[in-house]
N, C-alpha and C. Protein backbone atom coordinates (compact mmCIF):
# COMPACT_ATOMS: atom_id res chain seq x y z
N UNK A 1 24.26 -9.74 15.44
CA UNK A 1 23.13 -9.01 15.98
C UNK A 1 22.04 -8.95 14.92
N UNK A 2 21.11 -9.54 15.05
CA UNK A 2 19.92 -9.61 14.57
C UNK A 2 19.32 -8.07 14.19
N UNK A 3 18.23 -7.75 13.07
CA UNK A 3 17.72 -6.17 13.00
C UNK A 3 16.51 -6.15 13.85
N UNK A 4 16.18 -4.97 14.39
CA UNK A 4 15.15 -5.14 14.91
C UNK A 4 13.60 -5.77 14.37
N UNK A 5 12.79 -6.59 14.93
CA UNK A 5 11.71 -6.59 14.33
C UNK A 5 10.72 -5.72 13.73
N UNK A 6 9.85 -5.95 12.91
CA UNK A 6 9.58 -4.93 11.82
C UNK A 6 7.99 -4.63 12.70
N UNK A 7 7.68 -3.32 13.35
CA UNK A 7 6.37 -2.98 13.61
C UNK A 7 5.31 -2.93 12.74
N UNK A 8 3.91 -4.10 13.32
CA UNK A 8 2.98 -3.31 12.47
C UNK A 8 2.37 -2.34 12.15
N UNK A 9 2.05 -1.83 10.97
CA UNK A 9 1.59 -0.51 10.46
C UNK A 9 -0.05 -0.91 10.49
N UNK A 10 -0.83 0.32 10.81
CA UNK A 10 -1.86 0.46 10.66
C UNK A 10 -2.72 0.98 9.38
N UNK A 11 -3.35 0.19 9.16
CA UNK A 11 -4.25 0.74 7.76
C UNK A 11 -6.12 1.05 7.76
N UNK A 12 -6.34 1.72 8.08
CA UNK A 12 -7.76 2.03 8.04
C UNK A 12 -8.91 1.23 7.77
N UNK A 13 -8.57 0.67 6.33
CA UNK A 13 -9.49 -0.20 5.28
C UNK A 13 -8.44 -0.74 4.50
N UNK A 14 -9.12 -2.34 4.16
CA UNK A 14 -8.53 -2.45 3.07
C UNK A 14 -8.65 -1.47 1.51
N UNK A 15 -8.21 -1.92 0.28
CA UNK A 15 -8.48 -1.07 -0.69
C UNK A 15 -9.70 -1.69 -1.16
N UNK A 16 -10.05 -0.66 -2.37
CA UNK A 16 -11.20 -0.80 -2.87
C UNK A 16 -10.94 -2.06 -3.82
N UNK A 17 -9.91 -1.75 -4.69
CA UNK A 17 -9.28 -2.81 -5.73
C UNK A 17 -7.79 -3.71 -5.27
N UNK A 18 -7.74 -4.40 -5.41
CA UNK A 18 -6.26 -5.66 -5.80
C UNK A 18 -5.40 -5.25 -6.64
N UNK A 19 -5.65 -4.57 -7.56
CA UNK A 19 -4.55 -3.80 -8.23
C UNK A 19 -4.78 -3.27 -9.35
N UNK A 20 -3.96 -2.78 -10.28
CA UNK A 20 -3.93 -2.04 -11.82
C UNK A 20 -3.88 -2.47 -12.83
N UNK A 21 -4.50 -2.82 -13.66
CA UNK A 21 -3.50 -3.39 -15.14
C UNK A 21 -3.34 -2.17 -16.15
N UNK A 22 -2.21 -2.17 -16.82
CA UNK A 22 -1.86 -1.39 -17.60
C UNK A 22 -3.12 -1.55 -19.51
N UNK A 23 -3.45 -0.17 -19.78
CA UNK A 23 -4.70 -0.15 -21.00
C UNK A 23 -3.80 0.19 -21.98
N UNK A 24 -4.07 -0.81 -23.50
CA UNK A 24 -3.19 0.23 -24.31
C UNK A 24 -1.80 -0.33 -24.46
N UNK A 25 -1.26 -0.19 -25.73
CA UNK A 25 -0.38 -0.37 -25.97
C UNK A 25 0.65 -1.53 -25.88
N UNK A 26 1.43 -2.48 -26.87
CA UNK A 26 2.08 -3.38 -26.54
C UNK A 26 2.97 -3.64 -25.50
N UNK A 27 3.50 -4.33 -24.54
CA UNK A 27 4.54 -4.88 -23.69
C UNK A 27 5.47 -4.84 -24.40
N UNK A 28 6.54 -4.59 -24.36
CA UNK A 28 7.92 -5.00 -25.06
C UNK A 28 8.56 -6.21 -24.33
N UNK A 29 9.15 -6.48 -24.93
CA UNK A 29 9.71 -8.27 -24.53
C UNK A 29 10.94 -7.72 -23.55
N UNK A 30 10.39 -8.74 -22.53
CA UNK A 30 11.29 -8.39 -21.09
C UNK A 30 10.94 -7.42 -20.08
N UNK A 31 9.81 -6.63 -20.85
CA UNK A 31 9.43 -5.63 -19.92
C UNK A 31 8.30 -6.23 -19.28
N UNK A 32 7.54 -7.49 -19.57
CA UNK A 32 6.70 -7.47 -18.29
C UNK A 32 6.51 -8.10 -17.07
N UNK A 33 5.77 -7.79 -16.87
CA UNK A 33 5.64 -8.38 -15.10
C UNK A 33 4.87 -7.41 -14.19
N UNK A 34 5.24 -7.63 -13.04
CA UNK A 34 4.25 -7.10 -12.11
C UNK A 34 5.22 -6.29 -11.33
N UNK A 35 4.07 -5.42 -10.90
CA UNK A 35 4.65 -4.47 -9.17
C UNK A 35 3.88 -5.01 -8.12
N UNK A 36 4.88 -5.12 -6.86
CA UNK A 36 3.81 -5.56 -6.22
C UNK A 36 3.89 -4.43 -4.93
N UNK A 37 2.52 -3.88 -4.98
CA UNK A 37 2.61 -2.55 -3.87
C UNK A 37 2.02 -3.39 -2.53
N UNK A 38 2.96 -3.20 -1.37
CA UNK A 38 2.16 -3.59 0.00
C UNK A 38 1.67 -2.74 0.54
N UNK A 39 0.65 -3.13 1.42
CA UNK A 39 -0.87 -2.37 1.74
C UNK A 39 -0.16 -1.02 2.79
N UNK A 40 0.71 -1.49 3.35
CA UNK A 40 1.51 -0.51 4.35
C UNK A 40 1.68 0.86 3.19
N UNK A 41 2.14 0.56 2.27
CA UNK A 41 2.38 1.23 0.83
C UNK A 41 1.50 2.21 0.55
N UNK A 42 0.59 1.64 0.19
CA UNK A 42 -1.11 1.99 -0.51
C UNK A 42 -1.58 2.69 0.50
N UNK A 43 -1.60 2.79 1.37
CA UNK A 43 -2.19 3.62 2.91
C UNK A 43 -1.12 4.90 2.69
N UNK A 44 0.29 4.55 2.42
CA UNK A 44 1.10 6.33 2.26
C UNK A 44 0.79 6.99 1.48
N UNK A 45 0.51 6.68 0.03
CA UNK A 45 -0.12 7.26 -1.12
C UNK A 45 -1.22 7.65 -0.62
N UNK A 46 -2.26 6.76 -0.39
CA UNK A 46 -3.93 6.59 0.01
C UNK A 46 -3.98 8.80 1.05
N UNK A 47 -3.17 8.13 2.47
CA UNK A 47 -2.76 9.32 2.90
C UNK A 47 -2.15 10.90 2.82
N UNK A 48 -1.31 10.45 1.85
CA UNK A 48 -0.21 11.71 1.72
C UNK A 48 -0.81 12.15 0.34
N UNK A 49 -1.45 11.25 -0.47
CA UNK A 49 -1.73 12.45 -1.81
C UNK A 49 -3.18 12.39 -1.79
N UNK A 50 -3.77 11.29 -1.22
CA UNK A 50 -5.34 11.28 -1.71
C UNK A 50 -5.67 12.31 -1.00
N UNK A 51 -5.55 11.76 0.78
CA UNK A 51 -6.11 12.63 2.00
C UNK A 51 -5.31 14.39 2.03
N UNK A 52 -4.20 14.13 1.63
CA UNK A 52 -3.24 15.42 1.59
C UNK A 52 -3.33 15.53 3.32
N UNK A 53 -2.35 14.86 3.49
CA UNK A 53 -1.67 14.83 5.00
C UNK A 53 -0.40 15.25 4.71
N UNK A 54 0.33 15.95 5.77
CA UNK A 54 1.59 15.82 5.32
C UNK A 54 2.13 14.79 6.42
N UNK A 55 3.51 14.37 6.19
CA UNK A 55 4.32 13.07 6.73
C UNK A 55 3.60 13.00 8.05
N UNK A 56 3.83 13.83 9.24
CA UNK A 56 3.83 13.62 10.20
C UNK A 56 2.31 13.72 10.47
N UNK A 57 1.71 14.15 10.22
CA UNK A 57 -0.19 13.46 10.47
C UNK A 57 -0.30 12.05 9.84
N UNK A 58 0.33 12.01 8.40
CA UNK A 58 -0.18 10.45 8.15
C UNK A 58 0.87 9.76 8.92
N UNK A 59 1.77 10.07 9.59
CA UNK A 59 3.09 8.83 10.32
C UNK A 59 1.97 8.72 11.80
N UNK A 60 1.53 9.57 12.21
CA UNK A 60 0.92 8.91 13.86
C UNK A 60 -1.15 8.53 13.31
N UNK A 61 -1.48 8.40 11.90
CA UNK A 61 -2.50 7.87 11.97
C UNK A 61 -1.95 6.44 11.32
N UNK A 62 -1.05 6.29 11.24
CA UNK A 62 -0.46 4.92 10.39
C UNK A 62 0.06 4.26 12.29
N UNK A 63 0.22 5.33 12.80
CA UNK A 63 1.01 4.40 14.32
C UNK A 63 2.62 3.81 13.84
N UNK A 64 3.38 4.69 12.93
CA UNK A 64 4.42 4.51 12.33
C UNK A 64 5.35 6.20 12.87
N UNK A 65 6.99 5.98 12.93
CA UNK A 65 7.50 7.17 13.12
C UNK A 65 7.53 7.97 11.59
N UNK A 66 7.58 9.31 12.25
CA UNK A 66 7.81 9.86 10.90
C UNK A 66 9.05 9.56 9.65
N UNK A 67 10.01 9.37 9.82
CA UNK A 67 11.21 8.90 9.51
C UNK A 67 10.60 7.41 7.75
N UNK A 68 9.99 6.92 9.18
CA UNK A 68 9.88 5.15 8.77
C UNK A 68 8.38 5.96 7.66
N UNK A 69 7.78 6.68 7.96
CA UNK A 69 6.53 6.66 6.81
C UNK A 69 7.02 7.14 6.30
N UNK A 70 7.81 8.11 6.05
CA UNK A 70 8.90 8.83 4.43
C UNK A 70 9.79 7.84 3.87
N UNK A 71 9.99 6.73 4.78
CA UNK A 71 10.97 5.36 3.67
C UNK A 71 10.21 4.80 3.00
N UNK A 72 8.66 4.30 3.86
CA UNK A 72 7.56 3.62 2.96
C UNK A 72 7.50 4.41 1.93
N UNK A 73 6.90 5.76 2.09
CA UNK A 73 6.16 6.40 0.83
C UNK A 73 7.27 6.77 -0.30
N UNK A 74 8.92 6.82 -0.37
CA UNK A 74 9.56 6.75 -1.20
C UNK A 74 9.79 5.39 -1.98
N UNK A 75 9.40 4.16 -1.22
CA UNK A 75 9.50 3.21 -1.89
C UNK A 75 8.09 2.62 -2.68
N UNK A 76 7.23 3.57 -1.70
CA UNK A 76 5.48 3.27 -3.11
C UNK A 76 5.97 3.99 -3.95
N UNK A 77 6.72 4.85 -4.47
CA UNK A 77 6.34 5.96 -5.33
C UNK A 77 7.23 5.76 -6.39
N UNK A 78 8.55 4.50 -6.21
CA UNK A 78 9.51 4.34 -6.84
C UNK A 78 8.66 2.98 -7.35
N UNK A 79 7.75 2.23 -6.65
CA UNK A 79 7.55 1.10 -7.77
C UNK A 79 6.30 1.39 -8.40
N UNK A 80 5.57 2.48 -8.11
CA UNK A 80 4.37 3.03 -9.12
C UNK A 80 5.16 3.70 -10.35
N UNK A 81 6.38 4.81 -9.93
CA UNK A 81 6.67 5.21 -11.31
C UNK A 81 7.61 4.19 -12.16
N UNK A 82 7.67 3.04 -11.56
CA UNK A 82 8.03 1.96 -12.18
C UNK A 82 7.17 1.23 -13.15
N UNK A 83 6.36 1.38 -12.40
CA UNK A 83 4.79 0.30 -13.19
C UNK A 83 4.23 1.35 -14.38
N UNK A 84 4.31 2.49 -13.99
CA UNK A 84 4.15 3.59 -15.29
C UNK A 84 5.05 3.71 -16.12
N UNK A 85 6.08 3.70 -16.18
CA UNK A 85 7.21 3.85 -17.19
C UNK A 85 6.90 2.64 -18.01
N UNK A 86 7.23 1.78 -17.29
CA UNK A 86 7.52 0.44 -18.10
C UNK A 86 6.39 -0.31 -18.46
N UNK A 87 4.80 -0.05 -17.80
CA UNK A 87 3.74 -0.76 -18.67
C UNK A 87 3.58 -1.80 -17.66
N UNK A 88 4.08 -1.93 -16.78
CA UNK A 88 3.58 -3.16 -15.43
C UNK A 88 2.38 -2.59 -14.76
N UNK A 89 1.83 -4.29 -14.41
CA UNK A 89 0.52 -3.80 -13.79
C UNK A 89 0.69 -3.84 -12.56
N UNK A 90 0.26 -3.74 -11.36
CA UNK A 90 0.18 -2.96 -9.82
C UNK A 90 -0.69 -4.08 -9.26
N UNK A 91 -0.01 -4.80 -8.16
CA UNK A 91 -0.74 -6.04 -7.54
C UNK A 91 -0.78 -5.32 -5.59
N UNK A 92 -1.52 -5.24 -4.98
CA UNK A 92 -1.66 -4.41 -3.45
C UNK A 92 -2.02 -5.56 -2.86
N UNK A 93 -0.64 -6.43 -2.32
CA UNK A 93 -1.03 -7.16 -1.20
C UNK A 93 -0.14 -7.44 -0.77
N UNK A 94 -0.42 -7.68 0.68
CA UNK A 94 1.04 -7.78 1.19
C UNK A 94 1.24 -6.90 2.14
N UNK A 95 2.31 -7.70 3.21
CA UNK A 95 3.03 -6.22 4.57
C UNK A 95 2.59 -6.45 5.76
N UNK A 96 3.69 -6.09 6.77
CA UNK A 96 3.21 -6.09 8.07
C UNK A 96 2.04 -4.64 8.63
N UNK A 97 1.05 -5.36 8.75
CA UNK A 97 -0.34 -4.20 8.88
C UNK A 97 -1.02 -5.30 9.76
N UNK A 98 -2.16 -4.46 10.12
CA UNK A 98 -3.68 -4.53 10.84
C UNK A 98 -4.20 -3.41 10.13
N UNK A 99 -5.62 -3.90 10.21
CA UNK A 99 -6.29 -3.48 9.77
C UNK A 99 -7.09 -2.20 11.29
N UNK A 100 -7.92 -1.26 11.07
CA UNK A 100 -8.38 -0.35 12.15
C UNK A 100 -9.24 -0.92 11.81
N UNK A 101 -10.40 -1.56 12.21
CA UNK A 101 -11.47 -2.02 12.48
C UNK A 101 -12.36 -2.97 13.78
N UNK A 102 -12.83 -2.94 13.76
CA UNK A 102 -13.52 -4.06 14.69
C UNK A 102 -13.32 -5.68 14.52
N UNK A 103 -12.98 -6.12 15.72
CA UNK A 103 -12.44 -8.07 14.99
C UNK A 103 -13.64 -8.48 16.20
N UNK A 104 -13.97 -9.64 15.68
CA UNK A 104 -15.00 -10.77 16.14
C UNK A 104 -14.39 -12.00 16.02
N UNK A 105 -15.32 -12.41 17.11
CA UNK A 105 -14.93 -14.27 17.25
C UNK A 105 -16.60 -15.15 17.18
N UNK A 106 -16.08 -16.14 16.37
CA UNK A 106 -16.96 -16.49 16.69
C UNK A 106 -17.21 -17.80 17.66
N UNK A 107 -17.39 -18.15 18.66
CA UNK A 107 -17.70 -19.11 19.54
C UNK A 107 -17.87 -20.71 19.45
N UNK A 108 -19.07 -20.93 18.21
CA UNK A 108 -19.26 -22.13 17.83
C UNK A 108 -18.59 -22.60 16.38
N UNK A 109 -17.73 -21.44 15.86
CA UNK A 109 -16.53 -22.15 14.84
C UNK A 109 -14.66 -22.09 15.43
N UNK A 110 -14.88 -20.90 16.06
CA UNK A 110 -13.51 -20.60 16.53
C UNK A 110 -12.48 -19.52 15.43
N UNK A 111 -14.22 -18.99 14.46
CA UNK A 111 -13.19 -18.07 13.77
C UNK A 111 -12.73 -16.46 14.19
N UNK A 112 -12.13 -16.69 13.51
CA UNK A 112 -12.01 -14.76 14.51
C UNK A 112 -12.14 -13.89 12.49
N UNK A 113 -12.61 -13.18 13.10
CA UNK A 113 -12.74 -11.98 11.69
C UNK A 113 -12.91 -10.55 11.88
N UNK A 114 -12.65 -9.35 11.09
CA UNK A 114 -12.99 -8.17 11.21
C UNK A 114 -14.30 -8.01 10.77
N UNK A 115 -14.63 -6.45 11.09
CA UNK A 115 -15.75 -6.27 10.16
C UNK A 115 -15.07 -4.71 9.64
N UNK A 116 -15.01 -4.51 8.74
CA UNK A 116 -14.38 -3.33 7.89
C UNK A 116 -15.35 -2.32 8.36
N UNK A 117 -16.55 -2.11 8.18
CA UNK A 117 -17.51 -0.95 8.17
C UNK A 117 -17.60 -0.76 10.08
N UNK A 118 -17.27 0.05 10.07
CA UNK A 118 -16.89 0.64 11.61
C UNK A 118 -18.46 0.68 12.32
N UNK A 119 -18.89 0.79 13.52
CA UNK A 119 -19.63 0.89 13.88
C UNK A 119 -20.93 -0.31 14.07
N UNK A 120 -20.90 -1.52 12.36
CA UNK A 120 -21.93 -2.30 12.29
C UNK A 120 -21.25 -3.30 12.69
N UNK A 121 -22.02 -3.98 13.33
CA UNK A 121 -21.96 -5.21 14.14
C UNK A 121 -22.45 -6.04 13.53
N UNK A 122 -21.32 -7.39 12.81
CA UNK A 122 -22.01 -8.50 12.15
C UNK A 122 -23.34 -9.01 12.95
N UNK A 123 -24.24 -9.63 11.31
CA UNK A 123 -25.36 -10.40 11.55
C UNK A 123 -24.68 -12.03 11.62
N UNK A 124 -23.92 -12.14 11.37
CA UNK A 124 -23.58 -13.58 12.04
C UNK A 124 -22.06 -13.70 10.99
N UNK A 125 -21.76 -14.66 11.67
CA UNK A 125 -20.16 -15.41 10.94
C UNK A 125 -20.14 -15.55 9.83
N UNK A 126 -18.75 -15.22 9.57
CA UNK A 126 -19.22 -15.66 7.63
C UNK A 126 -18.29 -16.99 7.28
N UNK A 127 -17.78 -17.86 8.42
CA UNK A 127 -17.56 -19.15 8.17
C UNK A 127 -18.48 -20.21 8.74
N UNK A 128 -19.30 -19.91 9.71
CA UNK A 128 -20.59 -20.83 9.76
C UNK A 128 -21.43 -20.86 9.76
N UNK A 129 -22.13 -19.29 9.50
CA UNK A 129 -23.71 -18.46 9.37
C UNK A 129 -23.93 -18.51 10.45
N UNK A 130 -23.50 -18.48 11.76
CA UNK A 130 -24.42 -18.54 13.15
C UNK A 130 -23.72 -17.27 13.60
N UNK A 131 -25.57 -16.58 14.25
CA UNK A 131 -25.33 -15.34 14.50
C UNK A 131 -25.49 -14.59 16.42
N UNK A 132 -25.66 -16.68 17.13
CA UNK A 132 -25.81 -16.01 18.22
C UNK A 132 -24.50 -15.96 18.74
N UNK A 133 -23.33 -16.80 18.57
CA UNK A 133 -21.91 -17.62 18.84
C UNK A 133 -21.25 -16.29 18.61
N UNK A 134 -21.32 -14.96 18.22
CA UNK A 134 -20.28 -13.76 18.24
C UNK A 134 -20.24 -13.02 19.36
N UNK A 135 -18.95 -12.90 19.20
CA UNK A 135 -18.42 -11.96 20.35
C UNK A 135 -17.66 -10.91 20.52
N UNK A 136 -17.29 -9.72 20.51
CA UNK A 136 -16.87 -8.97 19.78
C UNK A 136 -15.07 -9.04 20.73
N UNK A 137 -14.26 -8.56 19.88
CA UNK A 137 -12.77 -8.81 20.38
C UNK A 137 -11.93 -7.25 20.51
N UNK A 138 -11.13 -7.42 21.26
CA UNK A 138 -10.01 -6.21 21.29
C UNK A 138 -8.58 -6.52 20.82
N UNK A 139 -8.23 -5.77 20.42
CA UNK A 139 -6.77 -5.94 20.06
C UNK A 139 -5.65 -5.04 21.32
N UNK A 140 -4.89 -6.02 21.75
CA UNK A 140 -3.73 -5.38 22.83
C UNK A 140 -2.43 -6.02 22.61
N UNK A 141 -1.78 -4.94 21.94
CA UNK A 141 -0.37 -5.78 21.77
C UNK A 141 0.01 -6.48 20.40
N UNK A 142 -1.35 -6.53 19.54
CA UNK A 142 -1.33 -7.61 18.75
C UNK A 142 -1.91 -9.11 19.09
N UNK A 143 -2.13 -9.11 20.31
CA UNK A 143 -2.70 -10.32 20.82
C UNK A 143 -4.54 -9.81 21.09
N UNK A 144 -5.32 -10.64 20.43
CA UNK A 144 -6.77 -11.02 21.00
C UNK A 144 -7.30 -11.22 21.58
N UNK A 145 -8.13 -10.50 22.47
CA UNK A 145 -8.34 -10.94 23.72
C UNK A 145 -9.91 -10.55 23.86
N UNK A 146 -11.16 -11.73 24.74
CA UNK A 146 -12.38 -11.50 24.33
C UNK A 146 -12.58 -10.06 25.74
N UNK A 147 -13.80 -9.73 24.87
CA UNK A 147 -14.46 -8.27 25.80
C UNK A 147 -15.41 -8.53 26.85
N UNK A 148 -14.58 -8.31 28.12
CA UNK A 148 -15.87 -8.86 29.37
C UNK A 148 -17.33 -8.26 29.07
């Protein structure tokens, strides 16, 4: 019996930054390397300490059960105080997510893209500069579908 498939999590925005590097002080040999936090991750922190939500407000703005956003946010919090102890730097990419934003297509390339800033409506594609060929898209299901 197979596990169930893994739901996507919802994330608002991407982040501001790609990740951390550690300031200061030598690496010790063997200790380095990377953490790598996924964005599903960065949205529990982002939520639960930036926003100060508790579980169950940030579990139904994530579109995640409460349960499943207290496994995420114990496992951001175990590889941040990882990356602090030991002097690793913090890489945020990665994870089953969507993004909350607006997605576009564009017509005369066939690309499809978001636009992060809610409300503004691209001035044209940013894989072929043409700004009459957009169309704006919905998300149902996970599947794309254009807006009559």
């Amino acid at each position: 019996m197979s596990p169930r498939p893994t739901r996507l999590r919802r994330v608002s925005n991407p982040p501001v930054i790609s990740g951390l590097r550690p300031y200061g002080g030598k690496a010790k040999e063997g200790q380095q390397g990377s953490v790598f936090l996924h964005l599903e991750e960065y949205e529990v922190i982002r939520l639960c300490d930036y926003e100060n939500l508790n579980h169950h407000e940030a579990a139904r703005v994530m579109d995640v059960s409460r349960p499943t956003l207290t496994r995420i946010y114990a496992k951001a919090r175990a590889k941040i105080a990882d990356a602090l102890v030991t002097g690793k730097q913090v890489i945020i990419e990665g994870g089953k997510v969507y993004f909350d934003s607006d997605w576009y297509k564009c017509n005369g390339c066939n690309c499809l893209f978001n636009q992060p800033d809610k409300g503004v409506t691209p001035e044209k594609c940013p894989l072929c500069g043409r700004s009459e060929t957009i169309t704006r898209y919905e998300s149902s299901n996970n599947q794309y579908r254009a807006e009559p």
